[in-house]
Protein backbone atom coordinates (compact mmCIF):
# COMPACT_ATOMS: atom_id res chain seq x y z
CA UNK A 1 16.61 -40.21 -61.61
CA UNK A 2 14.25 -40.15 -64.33
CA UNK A 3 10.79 -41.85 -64.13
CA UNK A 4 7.37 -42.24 -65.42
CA UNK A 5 4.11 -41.45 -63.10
CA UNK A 6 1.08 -41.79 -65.05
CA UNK A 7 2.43 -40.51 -68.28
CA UNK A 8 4.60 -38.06 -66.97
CA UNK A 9 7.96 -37.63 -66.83
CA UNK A 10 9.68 -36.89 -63.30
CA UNK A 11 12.54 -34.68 -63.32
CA UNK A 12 15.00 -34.76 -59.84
CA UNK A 13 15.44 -31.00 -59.44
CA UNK A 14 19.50 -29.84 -59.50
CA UNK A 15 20.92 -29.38 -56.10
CA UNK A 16 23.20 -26.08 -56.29
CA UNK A 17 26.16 -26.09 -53.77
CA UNK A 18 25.39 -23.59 -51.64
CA UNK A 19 22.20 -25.13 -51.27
CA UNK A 20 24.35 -28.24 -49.59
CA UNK A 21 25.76 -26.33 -46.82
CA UNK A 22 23.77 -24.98 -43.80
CA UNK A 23 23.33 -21.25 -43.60
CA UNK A 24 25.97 -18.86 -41.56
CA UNK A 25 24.45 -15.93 -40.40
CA UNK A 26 26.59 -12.65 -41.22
CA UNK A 27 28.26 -10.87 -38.77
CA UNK A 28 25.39 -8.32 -38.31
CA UNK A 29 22.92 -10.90 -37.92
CA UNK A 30 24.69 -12.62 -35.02
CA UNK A 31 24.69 -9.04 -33.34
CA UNK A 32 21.31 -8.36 -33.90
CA UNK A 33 20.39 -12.08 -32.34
CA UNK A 34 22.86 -11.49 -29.15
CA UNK A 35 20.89 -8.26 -28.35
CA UNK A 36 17.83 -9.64 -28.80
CA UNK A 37 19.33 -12.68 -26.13
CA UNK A 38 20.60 -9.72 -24.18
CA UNK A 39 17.19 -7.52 -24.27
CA UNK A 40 15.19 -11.11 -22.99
CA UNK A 41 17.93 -11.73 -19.67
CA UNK A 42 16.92 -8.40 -18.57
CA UNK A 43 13.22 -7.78 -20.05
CA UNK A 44 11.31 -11.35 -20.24
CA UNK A 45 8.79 -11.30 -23.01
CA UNK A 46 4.89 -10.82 -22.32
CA UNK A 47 2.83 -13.18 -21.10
CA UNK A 48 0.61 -15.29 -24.09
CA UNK A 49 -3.31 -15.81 -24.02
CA UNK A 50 -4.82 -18.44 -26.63
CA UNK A 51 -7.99 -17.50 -27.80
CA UNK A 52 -10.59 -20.15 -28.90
CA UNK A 53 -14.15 -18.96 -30.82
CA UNK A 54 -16.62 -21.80 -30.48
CA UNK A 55 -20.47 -21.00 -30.51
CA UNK A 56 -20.30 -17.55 -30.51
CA UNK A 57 -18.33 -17.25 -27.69
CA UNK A 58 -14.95 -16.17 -27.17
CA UNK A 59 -12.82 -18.11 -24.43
CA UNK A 60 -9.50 -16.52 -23.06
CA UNK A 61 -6.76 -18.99 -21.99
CA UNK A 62 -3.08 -18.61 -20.27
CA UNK A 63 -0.21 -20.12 -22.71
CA UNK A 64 0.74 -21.58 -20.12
CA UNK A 65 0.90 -25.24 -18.31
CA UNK A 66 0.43 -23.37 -15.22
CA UNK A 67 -2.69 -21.20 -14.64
CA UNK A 68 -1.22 -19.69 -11.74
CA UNK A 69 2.02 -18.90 -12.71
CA UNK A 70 0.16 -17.01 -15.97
CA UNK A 71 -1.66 -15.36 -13.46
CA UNK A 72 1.22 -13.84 -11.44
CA UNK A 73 3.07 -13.15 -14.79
CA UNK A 74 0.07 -11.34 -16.19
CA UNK A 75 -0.14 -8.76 -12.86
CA UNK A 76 3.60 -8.68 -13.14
CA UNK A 77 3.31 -6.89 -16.66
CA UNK A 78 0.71 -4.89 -15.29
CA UNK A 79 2.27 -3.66 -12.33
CA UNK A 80 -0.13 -4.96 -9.92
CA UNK A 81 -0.70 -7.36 -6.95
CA UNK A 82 -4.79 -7.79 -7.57
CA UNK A 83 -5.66 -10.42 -9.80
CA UNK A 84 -8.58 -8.91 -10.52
CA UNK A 85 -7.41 -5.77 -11.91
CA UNK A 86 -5.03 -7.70 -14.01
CA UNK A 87 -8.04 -9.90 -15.32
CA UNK A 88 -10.61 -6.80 -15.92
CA UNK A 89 -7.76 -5.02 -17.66
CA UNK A 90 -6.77 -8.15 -20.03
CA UNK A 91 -10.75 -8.28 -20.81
CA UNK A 92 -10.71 -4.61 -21.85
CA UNK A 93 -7.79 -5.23 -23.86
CA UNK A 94 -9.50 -7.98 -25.52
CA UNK A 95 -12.29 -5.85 -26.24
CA UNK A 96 -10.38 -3.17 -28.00
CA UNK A 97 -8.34 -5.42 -29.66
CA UNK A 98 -10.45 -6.90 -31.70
CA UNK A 99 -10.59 -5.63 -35.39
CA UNK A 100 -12.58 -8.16 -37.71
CA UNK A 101 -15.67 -10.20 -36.59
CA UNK A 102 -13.92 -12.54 -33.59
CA UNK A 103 -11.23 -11.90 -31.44
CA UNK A 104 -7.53 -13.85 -32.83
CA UNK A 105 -4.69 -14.26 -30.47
CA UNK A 106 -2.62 -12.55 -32.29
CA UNK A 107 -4.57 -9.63 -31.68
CA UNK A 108 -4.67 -9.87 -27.74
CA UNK A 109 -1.05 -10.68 -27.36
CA UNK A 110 -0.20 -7.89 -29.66
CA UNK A 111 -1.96 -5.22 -27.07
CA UNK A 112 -0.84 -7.20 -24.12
CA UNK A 113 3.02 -6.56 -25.49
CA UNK A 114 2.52 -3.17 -26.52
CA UNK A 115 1.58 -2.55 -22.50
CA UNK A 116 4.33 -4.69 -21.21
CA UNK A 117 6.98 -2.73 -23.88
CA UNK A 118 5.72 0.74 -22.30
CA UNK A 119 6.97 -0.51 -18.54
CA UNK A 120 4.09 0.22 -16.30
CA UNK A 121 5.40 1.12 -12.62
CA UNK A 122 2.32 1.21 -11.14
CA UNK A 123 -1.82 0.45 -11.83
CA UNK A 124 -2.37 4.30 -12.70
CA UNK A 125 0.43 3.99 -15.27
CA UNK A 126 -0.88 1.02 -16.64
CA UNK A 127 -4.51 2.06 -17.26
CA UNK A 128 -2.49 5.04 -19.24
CA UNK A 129 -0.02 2.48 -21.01
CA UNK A 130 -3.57 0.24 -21.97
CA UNK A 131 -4.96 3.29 -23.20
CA UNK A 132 -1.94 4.32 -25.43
CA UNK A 133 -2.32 0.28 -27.01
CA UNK A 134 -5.87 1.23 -27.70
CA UNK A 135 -5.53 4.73 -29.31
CA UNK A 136 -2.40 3.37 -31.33
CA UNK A 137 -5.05 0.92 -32.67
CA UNK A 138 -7.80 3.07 -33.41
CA UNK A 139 -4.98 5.48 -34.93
CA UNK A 140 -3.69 2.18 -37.31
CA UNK A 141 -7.15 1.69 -38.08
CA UNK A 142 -7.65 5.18 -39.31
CA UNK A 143 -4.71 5.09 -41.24
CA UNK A 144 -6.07 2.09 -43.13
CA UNK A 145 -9.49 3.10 -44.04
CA UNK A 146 -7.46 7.05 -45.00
CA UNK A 147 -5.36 5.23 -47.75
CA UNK A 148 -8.56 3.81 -48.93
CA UNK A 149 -11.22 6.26 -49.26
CA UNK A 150 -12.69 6.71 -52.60
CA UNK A 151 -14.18 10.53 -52.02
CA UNK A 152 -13.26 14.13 -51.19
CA UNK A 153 -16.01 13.58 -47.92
CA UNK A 154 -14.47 9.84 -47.19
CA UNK A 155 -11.05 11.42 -47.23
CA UNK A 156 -12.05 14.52 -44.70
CA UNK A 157 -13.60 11.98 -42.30
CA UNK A 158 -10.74 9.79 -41.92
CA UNK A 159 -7.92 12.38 -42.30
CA UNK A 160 -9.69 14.73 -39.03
CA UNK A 161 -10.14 11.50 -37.00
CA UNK A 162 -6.51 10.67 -37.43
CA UNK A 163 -5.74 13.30 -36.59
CA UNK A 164 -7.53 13.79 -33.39
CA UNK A 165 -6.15 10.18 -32.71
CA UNK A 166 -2.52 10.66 -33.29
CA UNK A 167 -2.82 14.25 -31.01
CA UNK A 168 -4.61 12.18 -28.41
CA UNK A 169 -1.76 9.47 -28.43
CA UNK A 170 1.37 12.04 -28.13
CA UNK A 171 -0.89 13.88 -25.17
CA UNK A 172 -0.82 10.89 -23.44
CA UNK A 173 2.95 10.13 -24.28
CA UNK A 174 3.13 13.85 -22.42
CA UNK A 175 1.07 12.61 -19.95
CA UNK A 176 2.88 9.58 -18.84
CA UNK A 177 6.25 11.86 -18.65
CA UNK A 178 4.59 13.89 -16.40
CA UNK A 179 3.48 11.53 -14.01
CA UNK A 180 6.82 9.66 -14.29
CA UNK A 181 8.70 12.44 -13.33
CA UNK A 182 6.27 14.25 -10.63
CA UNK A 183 7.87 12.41 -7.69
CA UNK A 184 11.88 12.44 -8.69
CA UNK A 185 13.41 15.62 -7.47
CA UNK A 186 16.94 16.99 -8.70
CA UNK A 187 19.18 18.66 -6.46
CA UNK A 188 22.18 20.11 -8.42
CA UNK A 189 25.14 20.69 -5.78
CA UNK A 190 27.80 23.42 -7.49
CA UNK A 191 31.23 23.86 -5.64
CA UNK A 192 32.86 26.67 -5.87
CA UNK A 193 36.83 26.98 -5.06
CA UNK A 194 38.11 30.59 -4.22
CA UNK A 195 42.01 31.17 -3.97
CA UNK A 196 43.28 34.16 -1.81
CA UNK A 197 47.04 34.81 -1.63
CA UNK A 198 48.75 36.41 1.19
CA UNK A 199 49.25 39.76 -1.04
CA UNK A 200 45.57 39.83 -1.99
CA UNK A 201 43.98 39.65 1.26
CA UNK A 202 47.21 42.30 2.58
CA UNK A 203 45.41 44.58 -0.31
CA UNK A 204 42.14 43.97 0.77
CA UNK A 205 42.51 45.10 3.77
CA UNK A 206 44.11 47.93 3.11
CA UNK A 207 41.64 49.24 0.63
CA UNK A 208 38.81 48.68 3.08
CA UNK A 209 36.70 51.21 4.54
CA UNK A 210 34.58 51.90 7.63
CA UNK A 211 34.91 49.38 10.66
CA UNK A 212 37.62 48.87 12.74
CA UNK A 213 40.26 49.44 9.47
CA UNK A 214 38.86 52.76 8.77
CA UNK A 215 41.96 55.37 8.71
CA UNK A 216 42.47 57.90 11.49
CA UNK A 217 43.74 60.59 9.20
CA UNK A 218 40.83 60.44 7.01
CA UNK A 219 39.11 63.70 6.46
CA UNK A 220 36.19 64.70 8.57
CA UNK A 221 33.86 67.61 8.94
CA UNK A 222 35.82 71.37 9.66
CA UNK A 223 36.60 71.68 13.42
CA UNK A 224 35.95 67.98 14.29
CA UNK A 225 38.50 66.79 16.94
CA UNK A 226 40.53 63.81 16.10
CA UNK A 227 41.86 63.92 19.17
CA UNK A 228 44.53 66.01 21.28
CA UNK A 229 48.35 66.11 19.80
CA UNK A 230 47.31 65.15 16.22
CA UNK A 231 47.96 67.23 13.52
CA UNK A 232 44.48 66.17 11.52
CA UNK A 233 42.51 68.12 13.77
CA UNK A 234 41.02 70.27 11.72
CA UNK A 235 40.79 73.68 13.08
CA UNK A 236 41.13 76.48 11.87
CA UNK A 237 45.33 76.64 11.98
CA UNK A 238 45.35 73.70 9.85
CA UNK A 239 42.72 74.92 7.29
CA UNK A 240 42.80 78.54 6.95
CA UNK A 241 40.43 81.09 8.33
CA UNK A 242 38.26 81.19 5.28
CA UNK A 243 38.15 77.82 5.28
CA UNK A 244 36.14 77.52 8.93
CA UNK A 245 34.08 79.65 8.86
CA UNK A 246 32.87 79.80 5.03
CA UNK A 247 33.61 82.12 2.17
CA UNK A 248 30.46 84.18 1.38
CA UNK A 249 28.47 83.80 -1.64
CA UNK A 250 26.33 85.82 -3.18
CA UNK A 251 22.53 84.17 -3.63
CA UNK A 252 20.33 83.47 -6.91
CA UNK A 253 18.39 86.90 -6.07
CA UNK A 254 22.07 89.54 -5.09
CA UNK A 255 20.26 90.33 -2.14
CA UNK A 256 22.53 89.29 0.20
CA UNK A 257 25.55 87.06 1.20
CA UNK A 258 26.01 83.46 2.04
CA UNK A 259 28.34 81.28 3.43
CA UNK A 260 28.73 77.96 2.30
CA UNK A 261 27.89 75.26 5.41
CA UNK A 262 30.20 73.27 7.50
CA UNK A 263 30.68 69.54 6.12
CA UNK A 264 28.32 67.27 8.34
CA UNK A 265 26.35 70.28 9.52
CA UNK A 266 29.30 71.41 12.17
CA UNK A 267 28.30 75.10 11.60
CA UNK A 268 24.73 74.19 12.98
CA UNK A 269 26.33 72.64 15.49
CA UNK A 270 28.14 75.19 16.71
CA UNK A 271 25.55 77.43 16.59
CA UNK A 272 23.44 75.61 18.89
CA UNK A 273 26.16 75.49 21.39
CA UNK A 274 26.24 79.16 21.46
């Protein structure tokens, strides 16, 4: 509809179709939102602080209708069951948080989600995960004022103390492993299945010496007795005359003869027991 407002003309702007229907999210988009439904069942979001400047002085309030329940969520996300930890924490937060001249909300909450997203189990591990929110700031900070440095000396200063920051952050990351995993212990349990058939273990015991399978016919010293009526008893029928008592030898020097020693010093013996 055309019209005239104070010497102007009024033009209705064209309504294109798809402008007339209401948006359908693609396929990946209605993943992407059912995670995110999923993610908050099983990890509810952070708890929100409105912050009011008035004065000169900075007031900290719950988002909440309820103080108390802000309270408990707050030392929920902070792994704690003193109020007053959670509450000297969230001020310290709020301190470090703060970038331009007053504190914004959006600033708090961001460092109050950044410590809820690292999943404190304990105080200790959140003063580490607060920490980590803090150096991540300074280290965004640095960052900033290193893509904006107009000299060689400006450029130096930032680039070494983002540097420093970002080694301080992943020795923390390190650091928070570490604790994490000082009191789990892994026991690793192997089983091992051996299989013996009857003709192995018949060959193993054959082929085993010493103990009550060793063999009676195996060969001792010269002259030991193996016992009366056995033909291993190794005299001197059984091994030849030279053979008990020794051939000689003559020494290193030819000075004289030797005879070469009983097996398991029988000779000496003998010799004794003359």
């Amino acid at each position: 509809m055309n019209g005239t407002s104070k010497g102007r003309t009024l033009t209705p702007v064209p309504v294109s179709p798809a402008d007339a229907k209401p948006y359908e999210p693609t396929p990946h988009e209605r993943a992407a939102a059912q995670r995110l439904l999923d993610h908050r069942a099983h990890n509810p979001p952070a708890p929100k602080y409105k912050v009011t400047v008035a004065n000169g002085r900075t007031t900290i309030e719950p988002d909440h209708p309820k103080p108390a329940v802000a309270l408990s969520l707050l030392t929920n996300a902070f792994s704690t069951g003193d109020a007053h930890f959670a509450e000297g924490l969230l001020d310290q937060l709020a301190n470090v948080s703060r970038t331009g001249k007053d504190l914004t909300a959006r600033e708090l909450n961001t460092m109050i989600a950044m410590v809820h997203a690292i999943g404190p189990r304990d105080p200790t591990e959140a003063l580490l995960a607060a920490q980590m929110a803090a150096i991540h700031q300074a280290t965004m900070v640095a960052a900033r004022r290193l893509n904006n440095t107009q000299t060689i000396d400006q450029q130096d200063s930032c680039s070494g103390m983002l540097n420093k920051l970002a080694r301080t952050f992943a020795a923390q990351v390190e650091a928070l492993k570490r604790y994490r995993s000082s009191g789990e212990q892994s026991v690793k349990v192997t089983h091992h299945h051996v299989s013996v058939t009857a003709s192995q273990a018949v060959v193993g015991i054959n082929q085993g010496g010493g103990g009550d399978h060793e063999n009676a016919r195996q060969s001792h010293a010269i002259g030991a007795d193996a016992g009366p009526g056995t033909p291993d008893a190794r005299g001197p029928t059984l091994l030849g005359h030279e053979q008990a008592v020794g051939l000689p030898l003559p020494g290193a020097s030819r000075e004289g003869a030797e005879c070469v020693p009983n097996a398991r010093g029988a000779s000496r013996s003998a010799e004794r027991e003359g």
